[in-house]
C-alpha atoms as a PDB file:
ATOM      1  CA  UNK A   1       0.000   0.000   0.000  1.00  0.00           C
ATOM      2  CA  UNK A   2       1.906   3.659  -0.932  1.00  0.00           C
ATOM      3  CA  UNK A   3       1.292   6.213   1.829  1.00  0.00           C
ATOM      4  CA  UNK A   4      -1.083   9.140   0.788  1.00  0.00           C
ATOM      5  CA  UNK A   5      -0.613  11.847   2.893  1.00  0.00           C
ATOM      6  CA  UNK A   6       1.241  15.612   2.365  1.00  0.00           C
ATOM      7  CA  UNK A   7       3.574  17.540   4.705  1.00  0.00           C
ATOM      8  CA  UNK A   8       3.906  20.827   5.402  1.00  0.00           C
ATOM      9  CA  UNK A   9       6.532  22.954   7.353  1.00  0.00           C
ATOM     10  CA  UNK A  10       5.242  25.225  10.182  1.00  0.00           C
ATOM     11  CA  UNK A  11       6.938  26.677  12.602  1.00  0.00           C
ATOM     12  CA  UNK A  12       5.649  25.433  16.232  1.00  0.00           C
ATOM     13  CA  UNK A  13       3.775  28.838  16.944  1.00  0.00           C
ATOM     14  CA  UNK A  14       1.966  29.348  13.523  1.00  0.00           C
ATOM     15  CA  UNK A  15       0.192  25.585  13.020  1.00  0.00           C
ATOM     16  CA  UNK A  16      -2.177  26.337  10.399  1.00  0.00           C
ATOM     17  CA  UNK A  17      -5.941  24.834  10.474  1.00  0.00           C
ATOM     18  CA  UNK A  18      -6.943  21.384   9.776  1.00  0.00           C
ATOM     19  CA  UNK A  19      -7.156  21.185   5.671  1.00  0.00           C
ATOM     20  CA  UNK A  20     -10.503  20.940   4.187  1.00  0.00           C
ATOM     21  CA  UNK A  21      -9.665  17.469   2.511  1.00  0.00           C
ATOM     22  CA  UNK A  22      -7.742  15.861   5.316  1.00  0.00           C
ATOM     23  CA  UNK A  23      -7.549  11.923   6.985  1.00  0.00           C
ATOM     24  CA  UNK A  24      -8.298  11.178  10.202  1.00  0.00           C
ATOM     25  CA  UNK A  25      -5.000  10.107  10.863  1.00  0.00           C
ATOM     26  CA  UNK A  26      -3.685  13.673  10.219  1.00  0.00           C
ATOM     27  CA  UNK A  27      -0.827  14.749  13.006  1.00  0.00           C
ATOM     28  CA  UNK A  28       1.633  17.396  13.650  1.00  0.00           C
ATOM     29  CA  UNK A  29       5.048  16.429  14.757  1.00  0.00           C
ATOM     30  CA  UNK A  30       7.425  18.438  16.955  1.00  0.00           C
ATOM     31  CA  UNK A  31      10.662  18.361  17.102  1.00  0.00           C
ATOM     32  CA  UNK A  32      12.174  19.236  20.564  1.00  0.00           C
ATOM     33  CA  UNK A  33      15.160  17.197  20.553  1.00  0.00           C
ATOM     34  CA  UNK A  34      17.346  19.839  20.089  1.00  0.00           C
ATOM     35  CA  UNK A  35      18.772  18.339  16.991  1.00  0.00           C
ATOM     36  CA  UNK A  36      18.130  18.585  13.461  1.00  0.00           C
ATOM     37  CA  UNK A  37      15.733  16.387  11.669  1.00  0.00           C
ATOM     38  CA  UNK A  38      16.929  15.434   8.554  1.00  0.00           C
ATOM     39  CA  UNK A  39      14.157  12.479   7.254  1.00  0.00           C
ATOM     40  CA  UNK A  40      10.501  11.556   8.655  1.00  0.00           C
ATOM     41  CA  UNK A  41       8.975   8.621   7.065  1.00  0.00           C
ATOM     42  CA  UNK A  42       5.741   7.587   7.760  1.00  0.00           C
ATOM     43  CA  UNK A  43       4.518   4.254   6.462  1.00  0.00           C
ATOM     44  CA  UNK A  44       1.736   1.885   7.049  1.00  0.00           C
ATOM     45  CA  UNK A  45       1.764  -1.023   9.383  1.00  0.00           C
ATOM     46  CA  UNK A  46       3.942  -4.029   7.986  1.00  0.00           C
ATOM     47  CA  UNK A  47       4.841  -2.070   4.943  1.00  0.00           C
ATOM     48  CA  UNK A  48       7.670  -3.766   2.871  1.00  0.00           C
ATOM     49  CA  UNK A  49       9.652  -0.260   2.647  1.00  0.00           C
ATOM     50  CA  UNK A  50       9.657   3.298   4.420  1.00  0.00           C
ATOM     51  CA  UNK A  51       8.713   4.643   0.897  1.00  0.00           C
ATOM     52  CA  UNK A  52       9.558   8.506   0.474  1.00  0.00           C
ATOM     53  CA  UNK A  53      10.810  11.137   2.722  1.00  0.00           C
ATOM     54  CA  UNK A  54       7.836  13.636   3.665  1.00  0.00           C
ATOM     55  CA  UNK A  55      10.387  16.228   4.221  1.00  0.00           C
ATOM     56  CA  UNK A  56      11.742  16.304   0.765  1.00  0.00           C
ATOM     57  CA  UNK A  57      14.719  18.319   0.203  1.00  0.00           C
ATOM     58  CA  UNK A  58      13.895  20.382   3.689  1.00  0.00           C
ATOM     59  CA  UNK A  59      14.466  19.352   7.357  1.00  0.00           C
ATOM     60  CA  UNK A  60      12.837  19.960  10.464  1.00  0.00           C
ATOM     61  CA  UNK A  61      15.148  21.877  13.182  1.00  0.00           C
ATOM     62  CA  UNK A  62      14.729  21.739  16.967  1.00  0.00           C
ATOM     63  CA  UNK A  63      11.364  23.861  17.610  1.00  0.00           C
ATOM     64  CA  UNK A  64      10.106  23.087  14.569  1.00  0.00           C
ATOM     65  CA  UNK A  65       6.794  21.059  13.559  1.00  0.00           C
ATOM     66  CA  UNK A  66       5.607  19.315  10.527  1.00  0.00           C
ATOM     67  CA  UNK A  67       1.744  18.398   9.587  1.00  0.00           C
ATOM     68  CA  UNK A  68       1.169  15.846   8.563  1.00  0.00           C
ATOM     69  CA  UNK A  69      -2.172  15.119   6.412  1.00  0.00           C
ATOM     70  CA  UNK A  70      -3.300  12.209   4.361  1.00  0.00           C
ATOM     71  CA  UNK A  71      -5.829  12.379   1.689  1.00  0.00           C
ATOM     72  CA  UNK A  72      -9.463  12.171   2.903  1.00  0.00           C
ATOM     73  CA  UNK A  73      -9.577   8.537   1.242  1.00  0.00           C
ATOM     74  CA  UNK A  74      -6.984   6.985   3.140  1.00  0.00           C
ATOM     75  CA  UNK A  75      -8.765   4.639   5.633  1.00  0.00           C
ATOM     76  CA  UNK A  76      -5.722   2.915   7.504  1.00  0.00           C
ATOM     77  CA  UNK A  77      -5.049   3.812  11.018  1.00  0.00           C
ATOM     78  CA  UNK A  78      -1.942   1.799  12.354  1.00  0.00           C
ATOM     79  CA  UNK A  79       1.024   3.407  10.686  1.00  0.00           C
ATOM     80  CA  UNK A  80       4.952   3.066  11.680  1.00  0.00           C
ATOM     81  CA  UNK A  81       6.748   6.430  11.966  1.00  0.00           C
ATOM     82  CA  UNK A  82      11.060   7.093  11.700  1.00  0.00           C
ATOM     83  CA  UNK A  83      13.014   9.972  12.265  1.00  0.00           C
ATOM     84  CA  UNK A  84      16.909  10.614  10.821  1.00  0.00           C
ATOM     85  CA  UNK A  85      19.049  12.888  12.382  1.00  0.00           C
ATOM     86  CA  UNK A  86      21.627  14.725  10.316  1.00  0.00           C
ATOM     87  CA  UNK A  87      24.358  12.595  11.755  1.00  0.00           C
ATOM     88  CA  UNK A  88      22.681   9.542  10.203  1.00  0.00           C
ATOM     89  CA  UNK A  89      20.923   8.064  13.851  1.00  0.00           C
ATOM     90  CA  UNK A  90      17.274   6.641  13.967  1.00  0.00           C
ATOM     91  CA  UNK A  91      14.544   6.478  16.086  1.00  0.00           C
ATOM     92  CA  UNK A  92      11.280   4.500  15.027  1.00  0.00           C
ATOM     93  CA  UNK A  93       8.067   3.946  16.370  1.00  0.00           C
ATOM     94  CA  UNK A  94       5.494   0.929  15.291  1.00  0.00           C
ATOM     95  CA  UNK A  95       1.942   0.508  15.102  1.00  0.00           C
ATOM     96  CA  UNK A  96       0.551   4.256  15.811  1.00  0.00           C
ATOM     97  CA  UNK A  97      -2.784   4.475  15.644  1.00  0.00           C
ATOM     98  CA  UNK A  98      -2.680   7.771  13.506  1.00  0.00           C
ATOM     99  CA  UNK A  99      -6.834   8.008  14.004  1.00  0.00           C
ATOM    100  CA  UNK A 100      -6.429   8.513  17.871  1.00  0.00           C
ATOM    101  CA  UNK A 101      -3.046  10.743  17.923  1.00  0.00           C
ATOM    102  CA  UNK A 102      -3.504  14.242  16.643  1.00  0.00           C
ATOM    103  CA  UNK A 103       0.467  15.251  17.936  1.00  0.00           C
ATOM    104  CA  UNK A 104       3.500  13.215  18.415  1.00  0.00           C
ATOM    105  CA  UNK A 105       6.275  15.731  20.532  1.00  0.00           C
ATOM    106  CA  UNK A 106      10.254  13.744  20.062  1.00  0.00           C
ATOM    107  CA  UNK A 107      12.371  14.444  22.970  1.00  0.00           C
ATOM    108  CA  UNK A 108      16.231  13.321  22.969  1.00  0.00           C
ATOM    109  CA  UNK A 109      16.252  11.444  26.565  1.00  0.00           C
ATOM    110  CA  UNK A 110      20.101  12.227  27.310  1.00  0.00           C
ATOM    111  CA  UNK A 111      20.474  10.026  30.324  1.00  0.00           C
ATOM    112  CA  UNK A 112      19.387   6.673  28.108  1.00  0.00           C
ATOM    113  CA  UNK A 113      20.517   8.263  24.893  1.00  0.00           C
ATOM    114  CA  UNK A 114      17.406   7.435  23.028  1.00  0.00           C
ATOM    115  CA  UNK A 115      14.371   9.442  21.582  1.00  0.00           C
ATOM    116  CA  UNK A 116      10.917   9.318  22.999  1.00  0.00           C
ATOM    117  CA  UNK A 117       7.868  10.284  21.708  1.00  0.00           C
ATOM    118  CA  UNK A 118       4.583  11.849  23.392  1.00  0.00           C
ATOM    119  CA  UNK A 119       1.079  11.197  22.028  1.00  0.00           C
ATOM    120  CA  UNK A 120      -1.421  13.585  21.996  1.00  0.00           C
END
C-alpha cells in the first residue's frame, strides 16, 4: 500500500488549520530534541519499505513542527513512523494508531541516549 498523505513545514507557533480534505489520521510532529531532523517517514503497518521522505529536500530543526495530512480517502489507522538525524541516527516507532493521535512531541532522553515520543 503507498502512503497518501502531504507535509507541510510550520513553525511550532503558527500551526495552520486542519485542511478541508484531510484523513483522520492527520498529526503534527514536533521536534524538541534539540537536533536537526533530517528524514521523517511515515509508512503503514507491515509495509515492505519506508517509501519517500515527507520532508523532501527540507528538514525539520529543533522547535520546529511538521503536519502531517493524508488524503481524505486513506482509511488505515496503524502506521509506523522514523526519524533521521543529520548525523545519520534513527529512532522509530510501530503501530501508531494515527486516528487517535492528533500530535506526536520527540524528545532526545540524554540520560538513556534514546528518543521518545509523546502522544497527543
Amino acid at each position: 500500500m503507498r502512503a497518501t498523505f502531504l507535509a507541510t513545514i510550520a513553525l511550532s507557533n503558527i500551526l495552520p488549520a486542519t485542511m478541508a480534505f484531510a484523513g483522520d489520521q492527520d498529526f503534527t510532529l514536533l521536534n524538541k530534541t534539540g537536533y536537526e531532523i533530517e528524514k521523517v517517514y511515515v509508512s503503514a503497518v507491515n509495509a515492505k519499505s519506508w517509501e519517500e521522505d515527507i520532508l523532501g529536500k527540507e528538514t525539520l530543526d529543533d522547535g520546529q513542527s511538521v503536519n502531517i495530512s493524508f488524503k481524505r480517502n486513506e482509511s488505515a489507522c496503524r502506521w509506523d513512523l522514523m526519524v533521521v538525524y543529520t548525523d545519520g541516527d534513527k529512532a522509530t516507532w510501530t503501530n501508531l494508531n494515527l486516528c487517535r493521535i492528533s500530535k506526536v512531541t520527540l524528545f532526545w532522553d540524554r540520560k538513556n541516549e534514546v528518543t521518545r515520543a509523546t502522544l497527543e
